[in-house]
PDB file of N, CA and C in Angstrom:
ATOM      1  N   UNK A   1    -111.984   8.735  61.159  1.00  0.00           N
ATOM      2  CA  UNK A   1    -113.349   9.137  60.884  1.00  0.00           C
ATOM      3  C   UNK A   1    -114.263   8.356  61.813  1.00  0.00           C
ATOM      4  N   UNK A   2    -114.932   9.071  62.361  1.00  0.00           N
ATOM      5  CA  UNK A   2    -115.987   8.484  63.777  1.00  0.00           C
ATOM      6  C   UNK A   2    -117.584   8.098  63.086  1.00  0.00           C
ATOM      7  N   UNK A   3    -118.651   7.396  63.739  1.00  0.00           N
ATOM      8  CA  UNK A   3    -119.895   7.778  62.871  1.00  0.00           C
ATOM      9  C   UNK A   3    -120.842   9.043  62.592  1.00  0.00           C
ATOM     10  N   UNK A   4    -119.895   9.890  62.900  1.00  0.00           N
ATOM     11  CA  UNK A   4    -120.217  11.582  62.706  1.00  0.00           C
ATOM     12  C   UNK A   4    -120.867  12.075  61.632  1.00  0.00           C
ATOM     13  N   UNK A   5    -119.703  10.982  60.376  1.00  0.00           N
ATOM     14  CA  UNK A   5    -120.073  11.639  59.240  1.00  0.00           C
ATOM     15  C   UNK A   5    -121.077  10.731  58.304  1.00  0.00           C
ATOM     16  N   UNK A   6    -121.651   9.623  59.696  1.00  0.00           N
ATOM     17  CA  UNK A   6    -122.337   8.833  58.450  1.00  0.00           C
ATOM     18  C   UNK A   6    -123.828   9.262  59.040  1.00  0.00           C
ATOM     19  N   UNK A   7    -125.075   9.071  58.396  1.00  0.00           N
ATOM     20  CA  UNK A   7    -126.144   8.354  58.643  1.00  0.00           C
ATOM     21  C   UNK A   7    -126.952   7.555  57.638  1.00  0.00           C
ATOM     22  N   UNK A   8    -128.134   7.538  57.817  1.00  0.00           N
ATOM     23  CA  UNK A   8    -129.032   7.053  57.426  1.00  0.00           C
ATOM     24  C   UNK A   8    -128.239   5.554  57.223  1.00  0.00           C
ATOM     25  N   UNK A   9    -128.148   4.676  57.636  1.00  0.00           N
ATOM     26  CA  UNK A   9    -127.590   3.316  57.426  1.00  0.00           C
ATOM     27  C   UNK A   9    -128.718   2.527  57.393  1.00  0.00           C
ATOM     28  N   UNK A  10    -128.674   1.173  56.310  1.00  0.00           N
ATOM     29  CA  UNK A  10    -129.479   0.646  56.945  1.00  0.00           C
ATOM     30  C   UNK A  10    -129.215  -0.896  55.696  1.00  0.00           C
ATOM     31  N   UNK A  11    -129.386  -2.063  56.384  1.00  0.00           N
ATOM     32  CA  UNK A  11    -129.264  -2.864  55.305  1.00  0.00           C
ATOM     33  C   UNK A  11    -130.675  -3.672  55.068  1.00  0.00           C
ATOM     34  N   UNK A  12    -130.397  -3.960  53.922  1.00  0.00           N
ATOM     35  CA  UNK A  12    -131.911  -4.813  52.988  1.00  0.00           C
ATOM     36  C   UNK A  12    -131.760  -6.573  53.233  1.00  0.00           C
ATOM     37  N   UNK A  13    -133.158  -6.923  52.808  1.00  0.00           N
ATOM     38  CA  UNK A  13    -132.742  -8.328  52.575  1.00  0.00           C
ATOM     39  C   UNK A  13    -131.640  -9.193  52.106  1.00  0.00           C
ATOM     40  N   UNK A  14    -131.476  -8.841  51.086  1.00  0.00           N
ATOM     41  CA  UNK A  14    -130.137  -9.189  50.288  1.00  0.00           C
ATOM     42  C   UNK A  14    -128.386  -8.989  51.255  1.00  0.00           C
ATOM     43  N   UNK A  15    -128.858  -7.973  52.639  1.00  0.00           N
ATOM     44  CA  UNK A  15    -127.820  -7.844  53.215  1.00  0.00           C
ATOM     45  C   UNK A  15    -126.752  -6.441  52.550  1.00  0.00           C
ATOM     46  N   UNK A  16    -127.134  -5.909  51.385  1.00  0.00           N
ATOM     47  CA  UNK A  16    -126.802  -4.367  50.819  1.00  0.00           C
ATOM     48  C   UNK A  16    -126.835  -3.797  51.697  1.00  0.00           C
ATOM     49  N   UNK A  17    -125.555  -3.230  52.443  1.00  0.00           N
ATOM     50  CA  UNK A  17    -125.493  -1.721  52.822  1.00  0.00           C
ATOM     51  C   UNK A  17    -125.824  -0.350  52.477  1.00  0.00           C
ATOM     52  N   UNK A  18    -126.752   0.196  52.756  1.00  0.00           N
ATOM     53  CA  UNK A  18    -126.423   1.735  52.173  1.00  0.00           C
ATOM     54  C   UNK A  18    -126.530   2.666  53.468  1.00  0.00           C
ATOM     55  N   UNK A  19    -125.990   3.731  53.106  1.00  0.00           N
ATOM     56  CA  UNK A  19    -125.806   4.779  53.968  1.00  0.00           C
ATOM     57  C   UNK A  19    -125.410   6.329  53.307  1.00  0.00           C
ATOM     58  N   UNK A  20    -125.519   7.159  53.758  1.00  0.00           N
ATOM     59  CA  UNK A  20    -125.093   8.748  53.459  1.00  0.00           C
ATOM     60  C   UNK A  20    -123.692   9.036  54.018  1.00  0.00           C
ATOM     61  N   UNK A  21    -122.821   9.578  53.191  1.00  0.00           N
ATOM     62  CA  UNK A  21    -121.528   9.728  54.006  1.00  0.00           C
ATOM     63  C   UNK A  21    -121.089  11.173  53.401  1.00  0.00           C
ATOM     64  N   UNK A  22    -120.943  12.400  54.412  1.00  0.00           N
ATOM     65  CA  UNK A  22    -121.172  13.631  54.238  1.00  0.00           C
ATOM     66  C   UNK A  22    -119.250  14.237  54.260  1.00  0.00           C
ATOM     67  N   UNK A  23    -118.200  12.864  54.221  1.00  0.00           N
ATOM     68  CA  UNK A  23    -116.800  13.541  54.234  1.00  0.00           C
ATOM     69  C   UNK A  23    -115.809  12.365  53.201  1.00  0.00           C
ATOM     70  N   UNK A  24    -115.497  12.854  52.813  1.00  0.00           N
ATOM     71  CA  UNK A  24    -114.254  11.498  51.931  1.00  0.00           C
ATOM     72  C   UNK A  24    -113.239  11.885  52.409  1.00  0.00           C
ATOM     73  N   UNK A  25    -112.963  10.058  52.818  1.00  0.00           N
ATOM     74  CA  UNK A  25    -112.044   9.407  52.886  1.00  0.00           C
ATOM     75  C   UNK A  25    -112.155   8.311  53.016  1.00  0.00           C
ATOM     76  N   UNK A  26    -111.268   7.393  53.463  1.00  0.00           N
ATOM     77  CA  UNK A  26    -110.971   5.583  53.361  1.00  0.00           C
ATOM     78  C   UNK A  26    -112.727   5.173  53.919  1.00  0.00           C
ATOM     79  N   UNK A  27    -112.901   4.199  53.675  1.00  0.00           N
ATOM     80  CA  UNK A  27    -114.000   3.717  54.274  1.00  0.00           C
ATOM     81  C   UNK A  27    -113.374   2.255  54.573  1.00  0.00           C
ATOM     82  N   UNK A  28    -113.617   1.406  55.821  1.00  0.00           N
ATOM     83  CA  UNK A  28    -113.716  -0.052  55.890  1.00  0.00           C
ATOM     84  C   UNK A  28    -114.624  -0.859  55.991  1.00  0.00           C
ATOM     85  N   UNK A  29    -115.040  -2.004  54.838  1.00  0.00           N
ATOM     86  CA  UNK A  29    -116.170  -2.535  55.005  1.00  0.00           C
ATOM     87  C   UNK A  29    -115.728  -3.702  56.532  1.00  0.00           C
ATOM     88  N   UNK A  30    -116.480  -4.101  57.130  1.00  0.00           N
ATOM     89  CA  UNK A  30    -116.310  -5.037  58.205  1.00  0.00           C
ATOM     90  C   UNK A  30    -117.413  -6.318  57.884  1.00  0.00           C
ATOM     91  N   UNK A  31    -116.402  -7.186  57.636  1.00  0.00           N
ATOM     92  CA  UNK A  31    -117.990  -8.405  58.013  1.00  0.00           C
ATOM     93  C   UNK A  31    -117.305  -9.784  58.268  1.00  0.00           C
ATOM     94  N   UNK A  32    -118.223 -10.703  57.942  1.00  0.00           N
ATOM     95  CA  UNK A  32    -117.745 -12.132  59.386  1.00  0.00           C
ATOM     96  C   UNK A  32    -116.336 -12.479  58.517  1.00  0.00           C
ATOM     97  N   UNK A  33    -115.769 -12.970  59.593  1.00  0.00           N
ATOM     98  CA  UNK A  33    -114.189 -13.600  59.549  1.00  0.00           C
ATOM     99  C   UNK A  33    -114.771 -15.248  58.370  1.00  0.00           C
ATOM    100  N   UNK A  34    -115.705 -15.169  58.519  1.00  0.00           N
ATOM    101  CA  UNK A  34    -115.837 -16.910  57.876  1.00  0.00           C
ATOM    102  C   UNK A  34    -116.767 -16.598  57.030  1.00  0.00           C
ATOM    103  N   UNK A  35    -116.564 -15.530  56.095  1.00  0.00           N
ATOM    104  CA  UNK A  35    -117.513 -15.494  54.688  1.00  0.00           C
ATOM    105  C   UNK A  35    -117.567 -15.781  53.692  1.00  0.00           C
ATOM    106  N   UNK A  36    -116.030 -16.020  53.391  1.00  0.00           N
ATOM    107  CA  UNK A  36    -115.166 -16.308  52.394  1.00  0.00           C
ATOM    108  C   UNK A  36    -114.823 -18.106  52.087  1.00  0.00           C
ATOM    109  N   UNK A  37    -114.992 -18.823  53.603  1.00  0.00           N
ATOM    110  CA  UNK A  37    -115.093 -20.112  53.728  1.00  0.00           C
ATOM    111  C   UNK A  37    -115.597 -20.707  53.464  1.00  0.00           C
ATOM    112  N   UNK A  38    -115.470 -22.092  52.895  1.00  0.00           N
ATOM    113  CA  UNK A  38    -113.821 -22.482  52.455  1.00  0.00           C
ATOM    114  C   UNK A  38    -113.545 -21.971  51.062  1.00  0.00           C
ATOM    115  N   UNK A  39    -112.165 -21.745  51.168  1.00  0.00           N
ATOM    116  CA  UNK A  39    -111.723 -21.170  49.811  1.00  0.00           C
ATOM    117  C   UNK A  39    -112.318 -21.738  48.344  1.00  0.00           C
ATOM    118  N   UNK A  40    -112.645 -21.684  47.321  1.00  0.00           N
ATOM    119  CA  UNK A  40    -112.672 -22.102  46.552  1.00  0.00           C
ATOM    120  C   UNK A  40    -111.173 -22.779  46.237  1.00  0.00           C
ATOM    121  N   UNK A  41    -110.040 -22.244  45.855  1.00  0.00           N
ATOM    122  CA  UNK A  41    -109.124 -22.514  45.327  1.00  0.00           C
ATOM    123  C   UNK A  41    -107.941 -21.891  45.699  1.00  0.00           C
ATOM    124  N   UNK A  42    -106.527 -22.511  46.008  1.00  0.00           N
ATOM    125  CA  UNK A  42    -105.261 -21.385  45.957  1.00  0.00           C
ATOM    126  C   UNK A  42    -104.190 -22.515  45.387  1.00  0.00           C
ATOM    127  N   UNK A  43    -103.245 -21.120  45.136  1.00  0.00           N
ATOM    128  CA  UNK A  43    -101.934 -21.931  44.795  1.00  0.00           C
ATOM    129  C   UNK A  43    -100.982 -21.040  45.415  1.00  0.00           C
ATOM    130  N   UNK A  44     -99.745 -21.812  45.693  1.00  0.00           N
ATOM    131  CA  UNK A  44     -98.432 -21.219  46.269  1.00  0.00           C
ATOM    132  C   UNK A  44     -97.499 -21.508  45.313  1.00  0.00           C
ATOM    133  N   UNK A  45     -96.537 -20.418  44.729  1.00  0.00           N
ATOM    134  CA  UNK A  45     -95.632 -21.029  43.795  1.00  0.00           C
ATOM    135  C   UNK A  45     -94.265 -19.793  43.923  1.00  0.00           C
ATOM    136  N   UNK A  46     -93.071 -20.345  44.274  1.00  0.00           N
ATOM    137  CA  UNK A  46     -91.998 -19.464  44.061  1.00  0.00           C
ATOM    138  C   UNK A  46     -91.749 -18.932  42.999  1.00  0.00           C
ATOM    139  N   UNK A  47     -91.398 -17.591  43.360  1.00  0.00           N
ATOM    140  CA  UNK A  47     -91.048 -16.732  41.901  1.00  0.00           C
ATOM    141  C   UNK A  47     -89.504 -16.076  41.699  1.00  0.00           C
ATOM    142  N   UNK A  48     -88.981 -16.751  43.180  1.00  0.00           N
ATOM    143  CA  UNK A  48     -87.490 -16.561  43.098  1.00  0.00           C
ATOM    144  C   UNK A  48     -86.991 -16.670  44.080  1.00  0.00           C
ATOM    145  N   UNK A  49     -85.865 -16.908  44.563  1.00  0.00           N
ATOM    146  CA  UNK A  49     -85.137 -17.176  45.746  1.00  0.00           C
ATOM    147  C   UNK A  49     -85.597 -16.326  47.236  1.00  0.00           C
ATOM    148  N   UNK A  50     -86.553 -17.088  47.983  1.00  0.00           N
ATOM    149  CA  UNK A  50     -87.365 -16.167  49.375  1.00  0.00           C
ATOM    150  C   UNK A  50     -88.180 -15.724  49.210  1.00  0.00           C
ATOM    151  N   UNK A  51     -88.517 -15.973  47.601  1.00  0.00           N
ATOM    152  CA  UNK A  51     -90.245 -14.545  47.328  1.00  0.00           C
ATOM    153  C   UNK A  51     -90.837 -15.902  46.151  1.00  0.00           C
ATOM    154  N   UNK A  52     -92.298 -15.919  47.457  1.00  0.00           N
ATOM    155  CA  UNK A  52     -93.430 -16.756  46.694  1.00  0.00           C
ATOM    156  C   UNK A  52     -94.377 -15.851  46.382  1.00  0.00           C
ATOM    157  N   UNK A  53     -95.098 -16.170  45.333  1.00  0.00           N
ATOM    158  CA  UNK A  53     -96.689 -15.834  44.943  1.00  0.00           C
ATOM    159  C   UNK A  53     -97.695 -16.715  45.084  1.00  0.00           C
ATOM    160  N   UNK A  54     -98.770 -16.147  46.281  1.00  0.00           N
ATOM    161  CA  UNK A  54     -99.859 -16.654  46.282  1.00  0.00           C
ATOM    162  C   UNK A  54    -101.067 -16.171  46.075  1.00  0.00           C
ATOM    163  N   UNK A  55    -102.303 -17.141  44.769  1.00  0.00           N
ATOM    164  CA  UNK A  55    -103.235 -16.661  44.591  1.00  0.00           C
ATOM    165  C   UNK A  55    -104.251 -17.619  45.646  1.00  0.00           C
ATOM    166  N   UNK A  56    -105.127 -16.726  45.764  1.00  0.00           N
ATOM    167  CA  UNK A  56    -105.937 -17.397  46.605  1.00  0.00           C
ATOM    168  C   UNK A  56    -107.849 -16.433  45.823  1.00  0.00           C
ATOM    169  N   UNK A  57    -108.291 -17.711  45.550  1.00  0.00           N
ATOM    170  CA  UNK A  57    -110.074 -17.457  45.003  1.00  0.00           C
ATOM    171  C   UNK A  57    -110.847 -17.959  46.288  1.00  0.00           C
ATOM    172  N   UNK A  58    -111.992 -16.838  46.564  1.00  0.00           N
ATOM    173  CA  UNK A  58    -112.418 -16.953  47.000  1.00  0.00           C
ATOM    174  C   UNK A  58    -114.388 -17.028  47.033  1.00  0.00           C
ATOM    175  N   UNK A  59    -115.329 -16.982  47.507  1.00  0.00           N
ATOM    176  CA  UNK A  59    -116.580 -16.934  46.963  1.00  0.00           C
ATOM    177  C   UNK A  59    -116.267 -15.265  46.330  1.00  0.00           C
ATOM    178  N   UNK A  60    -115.667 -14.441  46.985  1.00  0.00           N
ATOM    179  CA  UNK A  60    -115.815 -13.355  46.431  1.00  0.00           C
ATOM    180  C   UNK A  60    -115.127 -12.788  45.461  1.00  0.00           C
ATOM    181  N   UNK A  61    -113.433 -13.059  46.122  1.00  0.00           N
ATOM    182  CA  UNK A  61    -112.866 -12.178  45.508  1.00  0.00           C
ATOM    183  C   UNK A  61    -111.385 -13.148  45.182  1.00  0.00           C
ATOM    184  N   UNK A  62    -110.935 -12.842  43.714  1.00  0.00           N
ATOM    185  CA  UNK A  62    -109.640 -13.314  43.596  1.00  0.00           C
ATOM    186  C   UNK A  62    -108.037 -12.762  43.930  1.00  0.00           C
ATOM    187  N   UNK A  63    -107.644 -13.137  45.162  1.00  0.00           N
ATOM    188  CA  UNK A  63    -106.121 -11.970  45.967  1.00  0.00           C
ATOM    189  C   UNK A  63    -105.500 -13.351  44.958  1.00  0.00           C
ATOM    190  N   UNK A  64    -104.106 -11.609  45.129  1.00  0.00           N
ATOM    191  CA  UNK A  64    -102.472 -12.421  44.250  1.00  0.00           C
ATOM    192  C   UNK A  64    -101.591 -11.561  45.432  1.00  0.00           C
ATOM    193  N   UNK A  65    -100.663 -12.444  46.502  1.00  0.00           N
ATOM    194  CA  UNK A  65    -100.342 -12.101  47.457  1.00  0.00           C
ATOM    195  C   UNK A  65     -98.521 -12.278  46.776  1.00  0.00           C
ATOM    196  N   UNK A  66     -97.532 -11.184  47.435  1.00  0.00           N
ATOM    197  CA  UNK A  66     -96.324 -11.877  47.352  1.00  0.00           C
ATOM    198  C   UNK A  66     -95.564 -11.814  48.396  1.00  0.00           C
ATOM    199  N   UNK A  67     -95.298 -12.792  48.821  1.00  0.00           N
ATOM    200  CA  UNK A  67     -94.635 -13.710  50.463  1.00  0.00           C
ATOM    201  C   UNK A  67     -93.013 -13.279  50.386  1.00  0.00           C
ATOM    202  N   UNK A  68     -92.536 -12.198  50.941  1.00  0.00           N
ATOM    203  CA  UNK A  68     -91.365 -12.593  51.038  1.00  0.00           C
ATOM    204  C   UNK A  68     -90.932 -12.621  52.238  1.00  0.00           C
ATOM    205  N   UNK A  69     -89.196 -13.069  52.838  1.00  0.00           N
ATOM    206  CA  UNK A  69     -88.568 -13.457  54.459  1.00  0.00           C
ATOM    207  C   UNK A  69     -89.180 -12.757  55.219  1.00  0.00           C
ATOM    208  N   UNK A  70     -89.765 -11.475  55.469  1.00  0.00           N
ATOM    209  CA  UNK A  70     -90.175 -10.490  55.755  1.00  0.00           C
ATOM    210  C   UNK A  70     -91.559  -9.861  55.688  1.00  0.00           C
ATOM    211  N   UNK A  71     -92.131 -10.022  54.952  1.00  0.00           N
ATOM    212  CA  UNK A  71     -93.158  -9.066  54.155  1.00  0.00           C
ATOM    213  C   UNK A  71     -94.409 -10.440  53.643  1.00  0.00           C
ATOM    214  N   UNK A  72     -95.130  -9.414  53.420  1.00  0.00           N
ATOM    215  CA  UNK A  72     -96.697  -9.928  52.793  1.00  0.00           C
ATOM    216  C   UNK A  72     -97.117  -8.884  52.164  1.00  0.00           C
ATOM    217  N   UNK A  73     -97.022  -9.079  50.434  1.00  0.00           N
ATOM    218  CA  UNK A  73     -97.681  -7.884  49.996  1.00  0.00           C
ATOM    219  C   UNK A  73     -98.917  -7.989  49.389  1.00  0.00           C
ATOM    220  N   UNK A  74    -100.075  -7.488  49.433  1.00  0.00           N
ATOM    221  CA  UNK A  74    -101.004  -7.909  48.494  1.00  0.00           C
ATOM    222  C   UNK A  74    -101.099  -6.884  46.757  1.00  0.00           C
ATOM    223  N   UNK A  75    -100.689  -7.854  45.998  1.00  0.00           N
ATOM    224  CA  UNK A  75    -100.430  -7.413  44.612  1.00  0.00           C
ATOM    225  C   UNK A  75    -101.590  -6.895  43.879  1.00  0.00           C
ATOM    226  N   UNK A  76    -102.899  -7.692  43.564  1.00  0.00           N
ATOM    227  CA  UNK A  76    -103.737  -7.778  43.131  1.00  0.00           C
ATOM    228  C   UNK A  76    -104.756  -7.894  43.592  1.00  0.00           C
ATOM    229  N   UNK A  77    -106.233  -7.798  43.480  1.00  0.00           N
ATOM    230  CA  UNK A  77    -107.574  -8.409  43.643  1.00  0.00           C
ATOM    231  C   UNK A  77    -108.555  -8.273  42.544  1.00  0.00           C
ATOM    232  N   UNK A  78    -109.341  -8.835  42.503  1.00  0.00           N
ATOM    233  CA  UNK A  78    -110.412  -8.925  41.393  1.00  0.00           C
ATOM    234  C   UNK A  78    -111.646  -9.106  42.107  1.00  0.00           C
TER     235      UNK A  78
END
């Protein structure tokens, strides 16, 4: 999806996005790599032989990630 299907954009003081979007599907929000910094809080804890669970809190949002030899899945968010 290109910005074809959006207009009227525009953000407020507060930094609120709004915009008109005239097709559904996925949308991606984009914003700074360092918004989230520094974490509030995480933990790493095995949940079985090669596969950890990690939660990680953030100013925003709480991820529950699970780590295995291979893979990164994200389980949860809040």
């Amino acid at each position: 999806m290109g910005s074809e299907y959006v207009e009227s954009i525009s953000i407020d003081q507060s930094n609120q996005l709004k915009c008109a979007v005239f097709k559904f599907t996925p949308i991606a929000m984009i914003q700074s790599r360092i918004s989230d910094f520094p974490y509030i809080s995480w933990k790493l804890r095995s949940i079985a032989d090669d596969v950890a669970f990690l939660t990680l809190i953030t100013k925003w949002l709480a991820l529950n990630f699970e780590i295995g030899a291979d893979y990164v899945k994200l389980i949860e968010f809040e």
